[in-house]
Protein backbone atom coordinates (compact mmCIF):
# COMPACT_ATOMS: atom_id res chain seq x y z
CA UNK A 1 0.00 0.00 0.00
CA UNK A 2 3.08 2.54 1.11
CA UNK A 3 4.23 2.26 -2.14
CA UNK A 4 1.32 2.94 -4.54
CA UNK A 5 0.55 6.42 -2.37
CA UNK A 6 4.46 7.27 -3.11
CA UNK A 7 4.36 6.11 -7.05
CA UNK A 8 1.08 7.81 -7.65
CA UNK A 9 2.65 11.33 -5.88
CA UNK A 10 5.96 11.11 -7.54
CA UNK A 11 5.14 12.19 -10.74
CA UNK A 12 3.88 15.75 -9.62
CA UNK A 13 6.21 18.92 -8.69
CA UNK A 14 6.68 19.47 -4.60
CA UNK A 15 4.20 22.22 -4.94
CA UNK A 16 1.28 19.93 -5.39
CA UNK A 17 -0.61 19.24 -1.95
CA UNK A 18 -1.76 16.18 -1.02
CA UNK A 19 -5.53 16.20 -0.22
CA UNK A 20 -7.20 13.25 1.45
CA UNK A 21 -11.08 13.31 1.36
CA UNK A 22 -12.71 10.73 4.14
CA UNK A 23 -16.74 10.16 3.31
CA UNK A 24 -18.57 6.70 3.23
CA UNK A 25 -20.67 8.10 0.49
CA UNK A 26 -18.91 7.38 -2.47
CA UNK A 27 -20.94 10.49 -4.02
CA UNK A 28 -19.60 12.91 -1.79
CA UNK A 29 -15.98 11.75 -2.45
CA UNK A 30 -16.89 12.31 -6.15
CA UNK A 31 -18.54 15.45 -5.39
CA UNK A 32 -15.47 17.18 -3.32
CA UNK A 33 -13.03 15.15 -6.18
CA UNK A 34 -15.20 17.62 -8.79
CA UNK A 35 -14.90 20.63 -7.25
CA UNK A 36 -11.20 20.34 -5.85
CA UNK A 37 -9.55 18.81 -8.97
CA UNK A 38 -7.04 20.40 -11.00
CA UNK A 39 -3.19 20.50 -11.44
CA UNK A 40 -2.26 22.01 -7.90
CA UNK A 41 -4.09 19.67 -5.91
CA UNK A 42 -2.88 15.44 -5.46
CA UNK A 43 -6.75 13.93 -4.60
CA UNK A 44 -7.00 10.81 -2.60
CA UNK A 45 -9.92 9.05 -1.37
CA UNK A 46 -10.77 6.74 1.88
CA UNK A 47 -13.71 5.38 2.65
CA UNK A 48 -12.91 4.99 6.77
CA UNK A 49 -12.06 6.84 9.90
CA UNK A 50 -9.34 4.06 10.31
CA UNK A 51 -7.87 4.64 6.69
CA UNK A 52 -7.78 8.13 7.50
CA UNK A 53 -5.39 7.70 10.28
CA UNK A 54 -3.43 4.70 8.30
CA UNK A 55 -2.91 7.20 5.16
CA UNK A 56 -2.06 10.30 7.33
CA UNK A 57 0.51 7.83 9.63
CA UNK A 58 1.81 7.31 5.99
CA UNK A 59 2.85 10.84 5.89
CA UNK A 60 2.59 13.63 2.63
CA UNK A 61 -0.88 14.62 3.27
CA UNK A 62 -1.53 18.63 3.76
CA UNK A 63 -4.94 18.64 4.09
CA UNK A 64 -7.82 16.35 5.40
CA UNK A 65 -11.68 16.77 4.30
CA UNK A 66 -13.65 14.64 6.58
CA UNK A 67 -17.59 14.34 6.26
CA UNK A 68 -19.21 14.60 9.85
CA UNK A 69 -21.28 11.47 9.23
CA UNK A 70 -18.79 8.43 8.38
CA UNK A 71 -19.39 4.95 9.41
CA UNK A 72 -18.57 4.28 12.55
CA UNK A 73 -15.97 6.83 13.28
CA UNK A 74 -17.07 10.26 12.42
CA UNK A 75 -15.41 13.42 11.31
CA UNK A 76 -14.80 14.35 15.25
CA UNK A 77 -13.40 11.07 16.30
CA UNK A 78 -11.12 11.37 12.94
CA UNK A 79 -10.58 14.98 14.12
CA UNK A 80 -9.58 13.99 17.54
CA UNK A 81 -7.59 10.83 17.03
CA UNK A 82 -5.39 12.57 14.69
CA UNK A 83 -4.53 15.45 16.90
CA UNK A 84 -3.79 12.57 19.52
CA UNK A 85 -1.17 11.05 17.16
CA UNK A 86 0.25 14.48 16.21
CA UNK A 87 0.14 14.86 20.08
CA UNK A 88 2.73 12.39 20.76
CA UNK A 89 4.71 12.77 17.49
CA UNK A 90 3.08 9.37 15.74
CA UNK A 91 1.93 11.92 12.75
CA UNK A 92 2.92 15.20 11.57
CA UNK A 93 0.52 17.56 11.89
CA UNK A 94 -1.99 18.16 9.56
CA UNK A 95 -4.94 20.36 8.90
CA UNK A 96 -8.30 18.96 9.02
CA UNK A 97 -11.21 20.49 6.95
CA UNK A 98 -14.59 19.06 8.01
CA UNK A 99 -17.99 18.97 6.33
CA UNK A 100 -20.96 19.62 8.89
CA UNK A 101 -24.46 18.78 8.10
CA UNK A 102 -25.75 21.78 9.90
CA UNK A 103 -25.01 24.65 11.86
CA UNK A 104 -25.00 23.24 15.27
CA UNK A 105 -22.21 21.25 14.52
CA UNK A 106 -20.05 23.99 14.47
CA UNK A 107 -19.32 23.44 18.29
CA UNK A 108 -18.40 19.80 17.62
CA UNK A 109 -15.85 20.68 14.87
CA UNK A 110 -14.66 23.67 17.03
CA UNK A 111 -14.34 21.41 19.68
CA UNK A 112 -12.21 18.74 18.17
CA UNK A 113 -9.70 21.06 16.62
CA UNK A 114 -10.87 21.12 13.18
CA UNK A 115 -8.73 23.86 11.27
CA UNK A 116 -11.55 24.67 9.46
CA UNK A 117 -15.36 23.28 8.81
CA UNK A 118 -17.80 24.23 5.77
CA UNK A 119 -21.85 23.31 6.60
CA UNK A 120 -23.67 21.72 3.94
CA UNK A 121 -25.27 22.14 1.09
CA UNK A 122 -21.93 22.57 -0.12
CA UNK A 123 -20.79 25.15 -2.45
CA UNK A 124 -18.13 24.96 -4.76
CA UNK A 125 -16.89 28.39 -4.14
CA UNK A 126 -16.58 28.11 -0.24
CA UNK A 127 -15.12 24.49 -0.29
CA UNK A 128 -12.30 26.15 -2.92
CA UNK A 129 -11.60 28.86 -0.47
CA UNK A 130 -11.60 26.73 2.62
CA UNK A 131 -9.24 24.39 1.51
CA UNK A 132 -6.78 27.01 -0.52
CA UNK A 133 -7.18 28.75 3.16
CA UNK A 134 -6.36 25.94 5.15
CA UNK A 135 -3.39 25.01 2.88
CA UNK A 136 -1.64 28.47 3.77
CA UNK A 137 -1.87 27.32 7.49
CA UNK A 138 -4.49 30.02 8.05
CA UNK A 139 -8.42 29.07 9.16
CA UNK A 140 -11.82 28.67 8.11
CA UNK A 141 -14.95 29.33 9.50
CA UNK A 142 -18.60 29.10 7.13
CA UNK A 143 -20.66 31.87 7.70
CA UNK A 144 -23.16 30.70 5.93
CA UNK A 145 -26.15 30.03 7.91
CA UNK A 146 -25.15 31.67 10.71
CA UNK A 147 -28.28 32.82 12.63
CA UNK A 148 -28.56 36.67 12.94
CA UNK A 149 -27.85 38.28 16.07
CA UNK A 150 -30.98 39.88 17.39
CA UNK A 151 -30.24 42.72 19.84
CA UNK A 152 -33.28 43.91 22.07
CA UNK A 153 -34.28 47.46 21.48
CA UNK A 154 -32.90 50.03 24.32
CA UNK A 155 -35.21 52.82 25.42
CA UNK A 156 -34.58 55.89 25.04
């Protein structure tokens, strides 16, 4: 297995970043591999929280999309076990990009130490920006959805 991940990455420049999308549904995967394609970005695909860690352990991955929803290990346990590893130098670090099905999540993803999340429906606009964010080490937060802020009226 070690060797078809370095074969496959060899024949692109250094400058290429290694994105690894995580999602049960097959769809998805093809979805995200649609929108995120093109000559700067190296796609892979698992279909596992356990693969994610196995792939990342590998090493040369820069980013990590994770769905929220994925078999038995979702995006927060994938989120969470991979800081552990990172925390005890079993993995580089890398930066984890996770898909939330709605807006509540955003806690969860906060709380696991997500890099950045996007909430579904997803757009292939934010997911673009997210990940080309997250790639330059900096954050992403979705604002989309976020509920208004309602401020009570002050008498004058």
């Amino acid at each position: 297995m070690a060797s078809i991940f370095r074969s496959a990455r060899a024949c692109y420049a250094e400058a290429v970043a290694t994105v690894l999308l995580a999602s049960d549904l097959s769809s998805l995967r093809h979805e995200l591999r649609t929108m995120l394609e093109g000559p700067d970005l190296f796609i892979e695909e698992v279909a596992t929280g356990q693969e994610v860690r196995d792939r990342v352990q590998f090493g040369e991955v820069d980013l990590v999309i994770v769905d929220m929803q994925i078999g038995s290990m979702g995006g927060m346990a994938v989120c969470m076990d991979l800081r552990h590893e990172e925390s005890y130098g079993a993995s580089e670090p890398v930066a984890v990009l996770m898909l939330l099905d709605r807006r509540a999540d955003v806690f969860l993803a906060r709380r696991s130490g997500a890099e950045g999340f996007v909430v579904k429906p997803l757009d292939p606009q934010r997911v673009r920006t997210a990940v080309r964010a997250l790639l330059r080490g900096e954050e992403y937060e979705d604002e989309t959805y976020r509920p208004a802020t309602v401020r009570a009226a002050t008498a004058e």
